[in-house]
C-alpha atoms as a PDB file:
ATOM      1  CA  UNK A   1       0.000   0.000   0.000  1.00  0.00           C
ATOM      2  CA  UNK A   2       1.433   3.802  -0.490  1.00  0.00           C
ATOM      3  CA  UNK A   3       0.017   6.801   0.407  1.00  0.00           C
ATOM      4  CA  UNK A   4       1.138  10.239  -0.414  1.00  0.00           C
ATOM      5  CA  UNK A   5       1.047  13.320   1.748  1.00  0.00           C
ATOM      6  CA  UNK A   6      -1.412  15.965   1.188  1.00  0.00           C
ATOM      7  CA  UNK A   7       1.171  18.488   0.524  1.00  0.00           C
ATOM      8  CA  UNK A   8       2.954  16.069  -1.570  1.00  0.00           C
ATOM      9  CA  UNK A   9       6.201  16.241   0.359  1.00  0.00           C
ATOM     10  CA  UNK A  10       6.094  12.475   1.928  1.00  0.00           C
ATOM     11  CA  UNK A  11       5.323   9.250   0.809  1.00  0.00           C
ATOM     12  CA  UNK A  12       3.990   6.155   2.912  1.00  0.00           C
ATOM     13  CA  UNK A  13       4.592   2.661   2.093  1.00  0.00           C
ATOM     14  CA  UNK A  14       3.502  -0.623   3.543  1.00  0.00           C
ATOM     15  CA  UNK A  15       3.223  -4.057   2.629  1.00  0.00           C
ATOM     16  CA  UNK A  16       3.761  -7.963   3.309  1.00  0.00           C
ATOM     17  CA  UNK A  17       6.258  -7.440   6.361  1.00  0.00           C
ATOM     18  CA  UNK A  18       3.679  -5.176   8.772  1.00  0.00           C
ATOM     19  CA  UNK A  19       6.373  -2.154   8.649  1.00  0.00           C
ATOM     20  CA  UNK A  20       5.121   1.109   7.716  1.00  0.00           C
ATOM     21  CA  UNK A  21       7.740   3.465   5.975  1.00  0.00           C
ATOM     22  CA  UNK A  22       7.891   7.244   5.810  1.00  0.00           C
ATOM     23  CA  UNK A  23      10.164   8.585   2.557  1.00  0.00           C
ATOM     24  CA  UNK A  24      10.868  12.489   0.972  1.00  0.00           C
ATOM     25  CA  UNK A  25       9.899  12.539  -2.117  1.00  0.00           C
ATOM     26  CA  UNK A  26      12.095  14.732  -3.097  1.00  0.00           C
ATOM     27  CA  UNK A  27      15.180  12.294  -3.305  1.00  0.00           C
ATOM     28  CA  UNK A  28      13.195   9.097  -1.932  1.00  0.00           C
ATOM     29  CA  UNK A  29      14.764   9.140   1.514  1.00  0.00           C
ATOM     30  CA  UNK A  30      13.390   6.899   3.942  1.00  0.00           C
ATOM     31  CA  UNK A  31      12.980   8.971   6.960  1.00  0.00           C
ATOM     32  CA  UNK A  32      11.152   6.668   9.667  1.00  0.00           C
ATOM     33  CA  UNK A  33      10.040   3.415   9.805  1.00  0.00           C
ATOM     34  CA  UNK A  34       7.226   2.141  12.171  1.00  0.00           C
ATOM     35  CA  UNK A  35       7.584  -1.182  14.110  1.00  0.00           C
ATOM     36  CA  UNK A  36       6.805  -3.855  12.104  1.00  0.00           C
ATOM     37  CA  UNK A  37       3.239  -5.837  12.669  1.00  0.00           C
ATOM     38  CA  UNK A  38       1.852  -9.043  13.056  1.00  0.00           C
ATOM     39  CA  UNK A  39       0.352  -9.136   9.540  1.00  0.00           C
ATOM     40  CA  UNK A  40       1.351  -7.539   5.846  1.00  0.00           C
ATOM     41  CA  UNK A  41      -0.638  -3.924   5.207  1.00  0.00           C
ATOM     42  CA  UNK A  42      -3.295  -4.497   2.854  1.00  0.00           C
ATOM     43  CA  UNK A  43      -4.617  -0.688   2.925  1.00  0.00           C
ATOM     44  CA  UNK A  44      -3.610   2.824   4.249  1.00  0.00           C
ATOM     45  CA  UNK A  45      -5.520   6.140   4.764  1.00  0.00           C
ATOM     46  CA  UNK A  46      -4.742   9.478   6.662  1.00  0.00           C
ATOM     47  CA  UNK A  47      -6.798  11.477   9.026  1.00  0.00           C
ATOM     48  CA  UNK A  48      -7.782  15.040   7.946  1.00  0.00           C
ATOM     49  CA  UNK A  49      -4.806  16.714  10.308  1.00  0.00           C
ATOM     50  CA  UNK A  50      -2.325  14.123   8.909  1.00  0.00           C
ATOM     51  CA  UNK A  51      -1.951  13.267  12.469  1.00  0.00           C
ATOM     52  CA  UNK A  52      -3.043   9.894  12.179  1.00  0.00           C
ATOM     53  CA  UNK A  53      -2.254   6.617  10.035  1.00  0.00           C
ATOM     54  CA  UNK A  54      -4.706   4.288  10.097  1.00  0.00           C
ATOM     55  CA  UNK A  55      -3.955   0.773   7.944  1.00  0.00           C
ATOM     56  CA  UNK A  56      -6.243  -2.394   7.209  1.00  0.00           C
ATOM     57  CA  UNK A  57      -3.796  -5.328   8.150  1.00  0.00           C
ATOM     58  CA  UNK A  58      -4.093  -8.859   6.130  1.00  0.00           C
ATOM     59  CA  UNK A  59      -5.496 -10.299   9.220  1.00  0.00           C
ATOM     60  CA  UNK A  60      -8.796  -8.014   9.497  1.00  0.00           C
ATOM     61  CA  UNK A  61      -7.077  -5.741  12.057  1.00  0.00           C
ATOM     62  CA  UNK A  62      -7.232  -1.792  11.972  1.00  0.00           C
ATOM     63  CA  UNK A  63      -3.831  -0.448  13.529  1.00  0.00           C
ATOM     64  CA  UNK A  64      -3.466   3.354  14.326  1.00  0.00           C
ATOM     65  CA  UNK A  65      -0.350   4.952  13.838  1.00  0.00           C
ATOM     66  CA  UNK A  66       0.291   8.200  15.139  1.00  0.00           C
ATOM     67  CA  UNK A  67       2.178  10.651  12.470  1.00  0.00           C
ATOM     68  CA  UNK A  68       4.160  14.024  12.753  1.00  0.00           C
ATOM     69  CA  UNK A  69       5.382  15.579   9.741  1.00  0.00           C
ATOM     70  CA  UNK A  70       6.330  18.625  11.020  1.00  0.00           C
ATOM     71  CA  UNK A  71       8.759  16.840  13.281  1.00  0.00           C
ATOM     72  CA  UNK A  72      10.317  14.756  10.381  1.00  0.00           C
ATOM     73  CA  UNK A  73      10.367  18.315   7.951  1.00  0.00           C
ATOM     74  CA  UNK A  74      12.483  20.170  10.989  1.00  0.00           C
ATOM     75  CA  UNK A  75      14.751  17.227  11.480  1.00  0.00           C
ATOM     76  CA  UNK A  76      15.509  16.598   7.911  1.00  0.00           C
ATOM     77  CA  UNK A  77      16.143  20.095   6.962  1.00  0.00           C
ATOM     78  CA  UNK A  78      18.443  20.817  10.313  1.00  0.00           C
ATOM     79  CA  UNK A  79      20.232  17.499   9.047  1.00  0.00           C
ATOM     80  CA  UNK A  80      20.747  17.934   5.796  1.00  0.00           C
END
């Protein structure tokens, strides 16, 4: 599953290993990477404050992930 960013700035990926990945899109950088589940991510959507991930898992289960762009934007740009 991938999801991209309202502003277009991040993408999110996730798929048979349970691990949800945050890249730039810019240069395709992974930036985070969520602790991997107990079944592959079959789906992926984003609350309307981009706060939240919420993914459909193989097994049936909803898992919540909580999301900060902002954070990742400052860190990246004071890194790089």
């Amino acid at each position: 599953a991938m999801l991209l960013s309202r502003d277009g700035q991040y993408l999110l990926t996730g798929g048979d290993g349970g691990v949800v990945s945050v890249w730039q899109v810019s240069d395709l950088k992974q930036l985070f990477a969520y602790p991997g589940c107990d079944a592959g991510i079959r789906s992926m959507a984003m609350s309307h404050d981009q706060r939240c991930i919420i993914t459909g898992m193989a097994s049936g289960s909803i898992v919540l992930f909580y999301n900060d762009f902002n954070r990742w934007h400052h860190e990246y740009q004071t890194r790089y």
